[in-house]
Protein backbone atom coordinates (compact mmCIF):
# COMPACT_ATOMS: atom_id res chain seq x y z
CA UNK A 1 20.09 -1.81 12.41
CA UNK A 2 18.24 -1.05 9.22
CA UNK A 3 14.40 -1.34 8.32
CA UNK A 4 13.33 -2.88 5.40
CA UNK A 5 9.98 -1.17 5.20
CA UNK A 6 7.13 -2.30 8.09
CA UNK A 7 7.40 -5.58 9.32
CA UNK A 8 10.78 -6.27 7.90
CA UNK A 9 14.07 -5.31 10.49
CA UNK A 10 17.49 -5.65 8.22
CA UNK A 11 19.63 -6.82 10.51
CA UNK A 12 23.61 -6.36 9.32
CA UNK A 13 24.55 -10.31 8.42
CA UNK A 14 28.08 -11.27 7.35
CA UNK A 15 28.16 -11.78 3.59
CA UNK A 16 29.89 -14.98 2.36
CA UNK A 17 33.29 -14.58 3.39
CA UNK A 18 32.86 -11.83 5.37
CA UNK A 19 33.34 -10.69 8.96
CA UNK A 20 30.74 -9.65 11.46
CA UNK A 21 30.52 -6.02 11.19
CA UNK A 22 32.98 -5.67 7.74
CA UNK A 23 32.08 -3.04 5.59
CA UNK A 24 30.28 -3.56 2.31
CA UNK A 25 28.29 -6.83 4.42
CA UNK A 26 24.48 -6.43 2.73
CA UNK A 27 21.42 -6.09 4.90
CA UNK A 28 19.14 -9.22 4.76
CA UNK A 29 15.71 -9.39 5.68
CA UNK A 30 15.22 -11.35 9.35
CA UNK A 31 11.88 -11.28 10.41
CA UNK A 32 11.55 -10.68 14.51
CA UNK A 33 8.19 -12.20 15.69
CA UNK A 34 7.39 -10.21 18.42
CA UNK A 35 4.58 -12.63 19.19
CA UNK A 36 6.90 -15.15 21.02
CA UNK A 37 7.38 -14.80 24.55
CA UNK A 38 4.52 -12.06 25.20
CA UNK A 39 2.39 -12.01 28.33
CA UNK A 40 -1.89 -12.68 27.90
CA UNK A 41 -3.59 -9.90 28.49
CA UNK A 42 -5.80 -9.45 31.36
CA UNK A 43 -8.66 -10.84 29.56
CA UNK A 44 -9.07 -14.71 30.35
CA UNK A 45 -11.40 -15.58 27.54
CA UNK A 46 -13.16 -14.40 24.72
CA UNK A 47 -13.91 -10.85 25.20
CA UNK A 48 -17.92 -10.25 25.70
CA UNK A 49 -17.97 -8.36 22.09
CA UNK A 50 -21.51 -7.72 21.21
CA UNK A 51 -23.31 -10.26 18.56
CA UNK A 52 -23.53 -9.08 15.01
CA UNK A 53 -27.11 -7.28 14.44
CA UNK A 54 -28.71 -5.18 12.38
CA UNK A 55 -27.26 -1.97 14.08
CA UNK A 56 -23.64 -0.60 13.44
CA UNK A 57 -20.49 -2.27 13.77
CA UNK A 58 -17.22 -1.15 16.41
CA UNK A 59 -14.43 -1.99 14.01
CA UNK A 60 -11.24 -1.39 15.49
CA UNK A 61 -8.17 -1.18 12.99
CA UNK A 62 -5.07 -1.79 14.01
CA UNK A 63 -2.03 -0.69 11.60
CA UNK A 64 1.86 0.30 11.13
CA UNK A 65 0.48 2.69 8.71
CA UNK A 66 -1.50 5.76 10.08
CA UNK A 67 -1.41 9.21 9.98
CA UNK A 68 0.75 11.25 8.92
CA UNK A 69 2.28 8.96 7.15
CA UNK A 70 0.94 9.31 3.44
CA UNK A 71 0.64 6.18 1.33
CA UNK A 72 -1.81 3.87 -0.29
CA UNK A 73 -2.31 2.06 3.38
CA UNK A 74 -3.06 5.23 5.13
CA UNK A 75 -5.34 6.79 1.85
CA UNK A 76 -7.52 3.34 1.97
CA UNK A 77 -8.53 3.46 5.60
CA UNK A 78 -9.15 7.14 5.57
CA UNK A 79 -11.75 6.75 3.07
CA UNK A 80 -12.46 3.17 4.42
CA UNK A 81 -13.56 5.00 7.95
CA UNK A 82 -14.83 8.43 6.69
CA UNK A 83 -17.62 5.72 4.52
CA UNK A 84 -18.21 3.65 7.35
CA UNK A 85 -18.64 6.21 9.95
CA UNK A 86 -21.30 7.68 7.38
CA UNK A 87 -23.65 4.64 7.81
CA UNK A 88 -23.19 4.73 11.24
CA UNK A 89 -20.68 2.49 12.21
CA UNK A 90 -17.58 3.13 14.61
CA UNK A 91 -14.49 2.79 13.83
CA UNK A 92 -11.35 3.36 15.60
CA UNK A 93 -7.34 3.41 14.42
CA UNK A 94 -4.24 2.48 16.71
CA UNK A 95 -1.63 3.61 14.98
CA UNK A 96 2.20 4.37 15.80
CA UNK A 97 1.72 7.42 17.24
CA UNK A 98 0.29 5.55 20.48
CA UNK A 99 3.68 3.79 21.26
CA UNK A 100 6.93 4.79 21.77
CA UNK A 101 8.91 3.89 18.56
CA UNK A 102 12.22 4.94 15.92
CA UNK A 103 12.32 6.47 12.77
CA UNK A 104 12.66 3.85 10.00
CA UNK A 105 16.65 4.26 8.90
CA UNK A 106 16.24 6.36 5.26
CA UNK A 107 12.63 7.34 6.06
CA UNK A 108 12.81 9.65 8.97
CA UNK A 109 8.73 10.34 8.42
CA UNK A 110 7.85 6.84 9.09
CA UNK A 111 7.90 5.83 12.43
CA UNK A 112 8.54 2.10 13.65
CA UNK A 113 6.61 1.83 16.86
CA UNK A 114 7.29 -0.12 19.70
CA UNK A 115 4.24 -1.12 21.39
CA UNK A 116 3.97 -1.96 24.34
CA UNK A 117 1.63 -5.31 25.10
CA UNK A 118 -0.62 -4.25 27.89
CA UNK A 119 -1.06 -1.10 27.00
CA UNK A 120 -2.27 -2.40 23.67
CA UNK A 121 -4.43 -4.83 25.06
CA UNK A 122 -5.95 -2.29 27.33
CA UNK A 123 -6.54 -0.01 24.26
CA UNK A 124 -8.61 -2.96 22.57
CA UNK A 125 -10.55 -4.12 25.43
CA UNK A 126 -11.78 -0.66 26.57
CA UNK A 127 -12.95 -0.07 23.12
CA UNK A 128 -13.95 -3.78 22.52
CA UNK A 129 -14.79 -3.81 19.37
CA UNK A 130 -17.10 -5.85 17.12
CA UNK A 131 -14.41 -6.95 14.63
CA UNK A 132 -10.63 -6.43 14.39
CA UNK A 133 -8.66 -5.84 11.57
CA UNK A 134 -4.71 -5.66 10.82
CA UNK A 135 -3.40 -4.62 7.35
CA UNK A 136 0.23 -4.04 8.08
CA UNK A 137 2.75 -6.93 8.69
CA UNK A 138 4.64 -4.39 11.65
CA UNK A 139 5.69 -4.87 14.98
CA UNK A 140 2.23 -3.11 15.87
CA UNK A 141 0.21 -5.73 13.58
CA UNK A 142 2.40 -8.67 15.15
CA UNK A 143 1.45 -7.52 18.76
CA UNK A 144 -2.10 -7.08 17.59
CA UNK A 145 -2.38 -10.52 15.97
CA UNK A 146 -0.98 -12.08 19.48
CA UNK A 147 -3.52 -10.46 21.40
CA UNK A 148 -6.29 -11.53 19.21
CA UNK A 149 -4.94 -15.56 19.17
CA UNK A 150 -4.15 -15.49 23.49
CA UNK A 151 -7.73 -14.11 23.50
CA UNK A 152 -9.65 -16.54 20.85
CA UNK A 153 -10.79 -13.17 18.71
CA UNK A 154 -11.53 -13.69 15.05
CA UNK A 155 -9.25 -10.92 12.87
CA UNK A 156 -8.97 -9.76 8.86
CA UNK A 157 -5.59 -9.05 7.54
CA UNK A 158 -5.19 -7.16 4.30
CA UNK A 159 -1.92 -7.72 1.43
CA UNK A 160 -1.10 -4.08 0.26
CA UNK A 161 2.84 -4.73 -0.54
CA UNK A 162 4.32 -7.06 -2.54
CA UNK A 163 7.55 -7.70 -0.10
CA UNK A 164 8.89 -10.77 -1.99
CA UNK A 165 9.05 -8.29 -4.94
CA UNK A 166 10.84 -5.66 -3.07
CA UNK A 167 13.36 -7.85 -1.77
CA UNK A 168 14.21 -9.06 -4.82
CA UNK A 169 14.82 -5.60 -6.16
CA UNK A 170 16.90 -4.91 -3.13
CA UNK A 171 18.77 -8.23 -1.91
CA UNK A 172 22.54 -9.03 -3.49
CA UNK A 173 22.07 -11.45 -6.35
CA UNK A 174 23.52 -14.00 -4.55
CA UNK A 175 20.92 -14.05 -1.59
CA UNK A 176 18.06 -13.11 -3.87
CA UNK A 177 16.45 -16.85 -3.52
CA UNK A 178 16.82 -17.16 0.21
CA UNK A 179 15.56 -13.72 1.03
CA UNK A 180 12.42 -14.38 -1.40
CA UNK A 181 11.56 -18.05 0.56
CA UNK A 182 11.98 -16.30 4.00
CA UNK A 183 10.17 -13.17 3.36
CA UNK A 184 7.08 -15.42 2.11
CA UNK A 185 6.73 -17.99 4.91
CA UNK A 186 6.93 -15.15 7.16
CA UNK A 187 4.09 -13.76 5.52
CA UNK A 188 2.40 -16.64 5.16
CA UNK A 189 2.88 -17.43 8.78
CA UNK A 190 1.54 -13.26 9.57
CA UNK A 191 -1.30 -14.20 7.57
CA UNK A 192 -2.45 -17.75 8.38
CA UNK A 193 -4.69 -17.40 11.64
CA UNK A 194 -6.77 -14.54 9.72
CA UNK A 195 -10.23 -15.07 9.43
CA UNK A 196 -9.84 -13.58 6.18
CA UNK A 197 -7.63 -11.58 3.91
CA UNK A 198 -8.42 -8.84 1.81
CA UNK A 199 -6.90 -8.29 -1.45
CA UNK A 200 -7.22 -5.64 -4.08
CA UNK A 201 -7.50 -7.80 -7.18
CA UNK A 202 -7.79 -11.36 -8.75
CA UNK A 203 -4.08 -11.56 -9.99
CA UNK A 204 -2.46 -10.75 -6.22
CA UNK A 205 -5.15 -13.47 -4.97
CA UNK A 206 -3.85 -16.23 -7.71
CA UNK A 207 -0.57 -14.47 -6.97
CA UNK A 208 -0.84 -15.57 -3.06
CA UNK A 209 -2.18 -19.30 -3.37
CA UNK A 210 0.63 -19.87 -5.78
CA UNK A 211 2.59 -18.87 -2.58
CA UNK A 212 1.00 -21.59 -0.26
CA UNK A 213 -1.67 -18.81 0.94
CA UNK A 214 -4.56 -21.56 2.73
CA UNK A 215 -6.87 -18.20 3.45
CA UNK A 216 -9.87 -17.22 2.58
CA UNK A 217 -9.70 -14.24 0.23
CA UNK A 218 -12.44 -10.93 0.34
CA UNK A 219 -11.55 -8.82 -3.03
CA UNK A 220 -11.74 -5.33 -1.45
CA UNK A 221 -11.11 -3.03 -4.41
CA UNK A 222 -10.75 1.05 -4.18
CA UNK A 223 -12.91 4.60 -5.03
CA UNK A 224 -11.77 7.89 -6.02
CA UNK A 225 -14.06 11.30 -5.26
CA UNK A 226 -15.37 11.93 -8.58
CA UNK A 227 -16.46 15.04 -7.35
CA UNK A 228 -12.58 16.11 -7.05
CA UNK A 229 -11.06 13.99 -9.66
CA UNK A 230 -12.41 14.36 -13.31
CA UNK A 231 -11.22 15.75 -16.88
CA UNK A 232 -10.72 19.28 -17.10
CA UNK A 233 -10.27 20.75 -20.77
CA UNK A 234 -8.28 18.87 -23.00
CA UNK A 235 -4.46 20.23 -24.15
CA UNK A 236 -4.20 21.24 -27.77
CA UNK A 237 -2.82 18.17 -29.97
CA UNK A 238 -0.07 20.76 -30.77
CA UNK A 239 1.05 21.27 -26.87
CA UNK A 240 4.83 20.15 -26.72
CA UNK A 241 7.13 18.46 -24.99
CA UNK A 242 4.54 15.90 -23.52
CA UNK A 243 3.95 16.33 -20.06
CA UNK A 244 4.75 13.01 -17.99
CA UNK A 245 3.42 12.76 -13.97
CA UNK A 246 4.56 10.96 -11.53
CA UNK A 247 2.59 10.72 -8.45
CA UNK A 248 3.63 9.01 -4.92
CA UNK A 249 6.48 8.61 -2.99
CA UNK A 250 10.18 9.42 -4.02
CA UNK A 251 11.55 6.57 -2.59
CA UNK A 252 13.62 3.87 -3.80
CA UNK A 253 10.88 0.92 -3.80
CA UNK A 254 8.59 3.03 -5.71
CA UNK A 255 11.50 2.78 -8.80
CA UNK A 256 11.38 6.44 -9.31
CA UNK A 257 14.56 6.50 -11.14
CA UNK A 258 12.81 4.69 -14.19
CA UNK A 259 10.72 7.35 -14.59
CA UNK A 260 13.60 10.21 -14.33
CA UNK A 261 15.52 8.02 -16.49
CA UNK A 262 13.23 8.00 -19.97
CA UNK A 263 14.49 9.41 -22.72
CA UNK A 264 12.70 11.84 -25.04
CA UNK A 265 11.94 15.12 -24.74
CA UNK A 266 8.90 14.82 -22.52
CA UNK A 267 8.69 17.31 -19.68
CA UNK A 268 8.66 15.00 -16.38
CA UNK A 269 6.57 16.42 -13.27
CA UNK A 270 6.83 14.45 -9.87
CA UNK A 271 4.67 15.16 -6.65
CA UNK A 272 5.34 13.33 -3.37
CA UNK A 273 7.78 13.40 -0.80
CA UNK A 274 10.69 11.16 0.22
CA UNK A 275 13.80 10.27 1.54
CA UNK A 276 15.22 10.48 -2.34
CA UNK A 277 13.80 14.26 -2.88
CA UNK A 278 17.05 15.92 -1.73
CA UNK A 279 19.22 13.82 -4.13
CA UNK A 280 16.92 13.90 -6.70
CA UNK A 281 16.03 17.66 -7.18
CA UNK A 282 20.23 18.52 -7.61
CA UNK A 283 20.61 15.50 -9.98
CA UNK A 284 17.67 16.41 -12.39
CA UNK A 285 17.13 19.88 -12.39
CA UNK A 286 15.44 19.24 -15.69
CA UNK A 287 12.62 17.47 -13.66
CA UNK A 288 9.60 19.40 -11.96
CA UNK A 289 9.60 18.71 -8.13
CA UNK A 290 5.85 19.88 -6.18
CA UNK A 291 6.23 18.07 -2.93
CA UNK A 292 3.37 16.30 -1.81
CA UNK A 293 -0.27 17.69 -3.41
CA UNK A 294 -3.85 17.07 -1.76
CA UNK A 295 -7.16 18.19 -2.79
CA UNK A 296 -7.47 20.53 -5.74
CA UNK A 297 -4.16 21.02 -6.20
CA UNK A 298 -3.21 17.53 -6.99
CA UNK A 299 -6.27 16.78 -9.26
CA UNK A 300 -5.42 20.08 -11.32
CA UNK A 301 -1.94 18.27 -11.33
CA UNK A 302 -3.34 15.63 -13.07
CA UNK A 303 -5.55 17.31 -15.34
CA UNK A 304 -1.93 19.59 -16.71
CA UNK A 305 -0.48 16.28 -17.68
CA UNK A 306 -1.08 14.13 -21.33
CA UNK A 307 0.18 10.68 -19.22
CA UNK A 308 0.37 9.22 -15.73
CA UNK A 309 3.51 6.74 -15.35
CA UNK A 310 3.27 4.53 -12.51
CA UNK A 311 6.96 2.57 -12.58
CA UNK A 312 6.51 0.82 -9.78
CA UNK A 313 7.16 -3.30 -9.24
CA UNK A 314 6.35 -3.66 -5.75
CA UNK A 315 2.57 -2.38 -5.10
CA UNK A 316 -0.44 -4.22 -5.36
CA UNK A 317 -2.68 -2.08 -6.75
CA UNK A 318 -1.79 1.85 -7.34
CA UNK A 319 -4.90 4.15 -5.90
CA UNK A 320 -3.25 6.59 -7.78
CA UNK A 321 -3.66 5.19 -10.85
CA UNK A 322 -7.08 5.32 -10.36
CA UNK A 323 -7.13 8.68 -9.76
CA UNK A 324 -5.55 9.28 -12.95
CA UNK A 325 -7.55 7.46 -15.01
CA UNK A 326 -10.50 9.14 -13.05
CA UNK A 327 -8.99 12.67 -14.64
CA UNK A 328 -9.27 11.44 -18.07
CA UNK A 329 -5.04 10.37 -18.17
CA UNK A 330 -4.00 7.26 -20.19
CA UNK A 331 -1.68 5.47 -17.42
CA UNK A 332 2.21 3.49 -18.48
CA UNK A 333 3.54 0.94 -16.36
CA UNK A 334 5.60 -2.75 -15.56
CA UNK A 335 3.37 -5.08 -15.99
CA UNK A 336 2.97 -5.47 -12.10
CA UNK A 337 0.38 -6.75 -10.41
CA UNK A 338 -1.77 -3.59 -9.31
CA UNK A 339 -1.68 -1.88 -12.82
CA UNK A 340 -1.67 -5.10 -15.01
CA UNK A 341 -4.98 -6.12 -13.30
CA UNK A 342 -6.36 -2.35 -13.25
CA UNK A 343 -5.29 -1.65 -16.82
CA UNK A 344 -6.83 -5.30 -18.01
CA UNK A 345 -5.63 -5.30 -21.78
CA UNK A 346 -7.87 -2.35 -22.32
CA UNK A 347 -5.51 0.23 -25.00
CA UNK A 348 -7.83 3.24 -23.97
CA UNK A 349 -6.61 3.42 -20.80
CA UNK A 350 -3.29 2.80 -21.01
CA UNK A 351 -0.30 0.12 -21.44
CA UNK A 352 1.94 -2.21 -19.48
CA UNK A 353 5.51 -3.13 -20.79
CA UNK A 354 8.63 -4.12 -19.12
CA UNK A 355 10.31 -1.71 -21.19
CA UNK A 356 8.60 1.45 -19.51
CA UNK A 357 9.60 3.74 -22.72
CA UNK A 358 7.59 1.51 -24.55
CA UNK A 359 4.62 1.95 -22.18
CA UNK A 360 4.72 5.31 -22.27
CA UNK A 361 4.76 5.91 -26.01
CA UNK A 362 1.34 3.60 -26.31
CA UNK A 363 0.08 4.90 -23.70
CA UNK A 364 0.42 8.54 -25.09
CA UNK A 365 -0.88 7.23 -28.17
CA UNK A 366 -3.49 5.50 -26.37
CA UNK A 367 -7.26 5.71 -28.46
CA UNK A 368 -10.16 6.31 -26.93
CA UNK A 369 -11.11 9.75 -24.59
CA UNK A 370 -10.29 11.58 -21.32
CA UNK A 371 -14.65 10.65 -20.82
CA UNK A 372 -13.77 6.99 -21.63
CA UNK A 373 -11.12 6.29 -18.93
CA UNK A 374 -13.46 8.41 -16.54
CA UNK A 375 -16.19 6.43 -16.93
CA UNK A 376 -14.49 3.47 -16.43
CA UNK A 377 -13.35 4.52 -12.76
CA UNK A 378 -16.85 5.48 -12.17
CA UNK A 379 -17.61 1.61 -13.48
CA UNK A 380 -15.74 0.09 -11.51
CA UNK A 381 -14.64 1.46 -8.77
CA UNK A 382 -16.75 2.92 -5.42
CA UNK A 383 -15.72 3.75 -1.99
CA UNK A 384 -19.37 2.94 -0.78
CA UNK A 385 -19.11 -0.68 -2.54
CA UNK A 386 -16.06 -1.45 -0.54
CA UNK A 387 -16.86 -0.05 2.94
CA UNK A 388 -20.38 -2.24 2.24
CA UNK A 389 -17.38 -5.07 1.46
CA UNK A 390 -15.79 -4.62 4.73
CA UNK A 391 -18.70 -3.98 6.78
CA UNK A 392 -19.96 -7.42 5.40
CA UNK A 393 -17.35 -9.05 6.35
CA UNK A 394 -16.53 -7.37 9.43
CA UNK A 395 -20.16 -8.27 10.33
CA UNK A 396 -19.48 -12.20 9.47
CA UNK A 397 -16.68 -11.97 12.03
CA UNK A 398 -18.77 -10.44 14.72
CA UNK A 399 -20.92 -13.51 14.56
């Protein structure tokens, strides 16, 4: 059995024609709702969770996605909690690493855990929290969303991956409309008892009720440490080759291979880790490999760059690119949803194109400053606006 990401198990079907178990058959995505058939926990109620007040909040988050795994999921609660715990609130992750569980098939550092029910359940009621929240369709976010509907406990859910997207990418042609239709109801059906979801912009929110979506959406945008993350000094006009970063994972749903592919005689940089580094380094030596970068070291990486391409189709928003834009770097992309609605039309700060060559020579030629783009992060987006966000909210469930 293969894993299509969290929340997804490929399970080997027959292809038309085929035989059970044939070579060359395609993985298609089949959803396993590990809701059905689960025992209530010992609770026999609503769990006594304290009323809402003035005081701080026990938010317990419950997610696929958790340390050390490094993504966008991960990077957003981290800063999420470290805010929150600032004003005072508590906050608490179950993550993988509580359960037994497999390594994903092609992504041996993400582990697929399989939790057990009452020991979850035992984990939330001992904390019992004031409000419950579940970004990651998983097996660990399906067992958590039982537990809150047996026990009649209010829940947020969060949209961080465009799925539909990725199986299109990845399904044979043939399959392409089926896969699409049953990978939305099933997260239409994850997402349908929340009490709300969050979402990182207006166009995946439009993008979501054109789905069928009935929810109540919470735009919960993204910071960057300004402290860390800024312009350094500017590269001469006369610096050449180019210098082109890529920054994130070197998988295959991230479409790394657009970037490796552009022509021109720009000098391509990559940091990040992945199941595709291996392959990758022998097949383009030409291509500067760091590994993953924290800190310092990956906002000087930044700042040694003239553009930041971002070539993926499947995320919903790109923290990265905000980070990036935060350094003073114009940013070329797809016009997908997270960079189309962070971008917004705006030349200075970068460009969208389905051709990505084309994005990147705008975006190099982009007008405006390194100070411009910077102050536009520092505009727009704050980790203390969206912990006060969540809190809010998390406070409204609490009720």
């Amino acid at each position: 059995m293969a894993v299509m990401g969290p929340g997804y198990l490929m399970a080997r079907q027959r292809a038309p024609g085929g035989r059970p178990g044939q070579q060359g058959t395609e993985a298609l995505p089949v959803t396993i709702d590990i809701a059905h058939s689960l025992p209530h926990s010992r609770a026999t109620g609503p769990l006594p969770f304290r009323p809402a007040a003035a005081g701080p909040l026990r938010i317990l988050i419950i997610s696929d996605a958790w340390q050390p795994q490094v993504n966008g999921v991960v990077r957003t609660y981290e800063n999420l909690g470290s805010h929150l715990r600032a004003a005072g609130d508590e906050v608490q992750v179950i993550g993988p690493a509580a359960f037994p569980g497999v390594a994903l098939p092609s992504y041996p550092e993400i582990p697929l855990a399989l939790p057990y029910y009452r020991r979850l359940a035992g984990m939330i009621e001992d904390f019992a929290p004031d409000a419950i929240h579940i970004p990651v369709e998983g097996p660990l976010g399906w067992m958590a969303r039982h537990w809150c509907r047996a026990n009649r406990v209010p829940f947020s859910t969060s949209f961080h991956t465009d799925f539909p997207a990725y199986v299109a990418l990845r399904a044979p042609a043939a399959l392409r409309g089926a896969a699409g239709t049953m990978t939305v109801a099933a997260l239409r059906r994850f997402h349908a008892p929340a009490h709300h979801v969050y979402v990182a912009t207006a166009a995946l929110e439009e993008k979501l009720h054109g789905w069928g979506f009935g929810n109540r959406f919470v735009r919960l945008s993204r910071g960057v440490d300004l402290d860390l993350f800024h312009p350094g000094p500017a590269r001469p006009e006369t610096a050449d080759p180019p210098v082109l970063l890529y920054v994130g994972r070197v998988a295959p749903e991230k479409n790394i291979e657009a970037f490796l592919a552009l022509p021109g005689p720009a000098r391509k940089v990559v940091v990040g880790d992945g199941p595709l580094l291996p392959a990758l380094r022998q097949s383009h030596p030409e291509v500067t490999f760091r590994g993953t970068l924290t800190g310092q070291p990956l906002a000087d990486a930044y700042r040694a760059a003239d553009a930041f391409v971002f070539p993926s189709r499947t995320d919903t928003f790109g923290i990265v690119i905000i980070e990036a834009l935060a350094c003073g770097l114009p940013v070329a992309a797809h016009p997908a949803l997270g960079p189309r609605d962070i971008l917004g039309g705006d030349p200075r700060l970068g460009a969208v194109d389905e051709d990505l060559g084309v994005a990147v020579r705008r975006a190099l030629a982009a007008p405006g400053s390194q100070a411009d783009r910077h102050d536009h992060v520092r505009a727009h987006y704050s980790w203390d606006e969206a912990a006060r966000v969540f809190a809010a909210n998390c406070a409204d469930m609490a009720r």
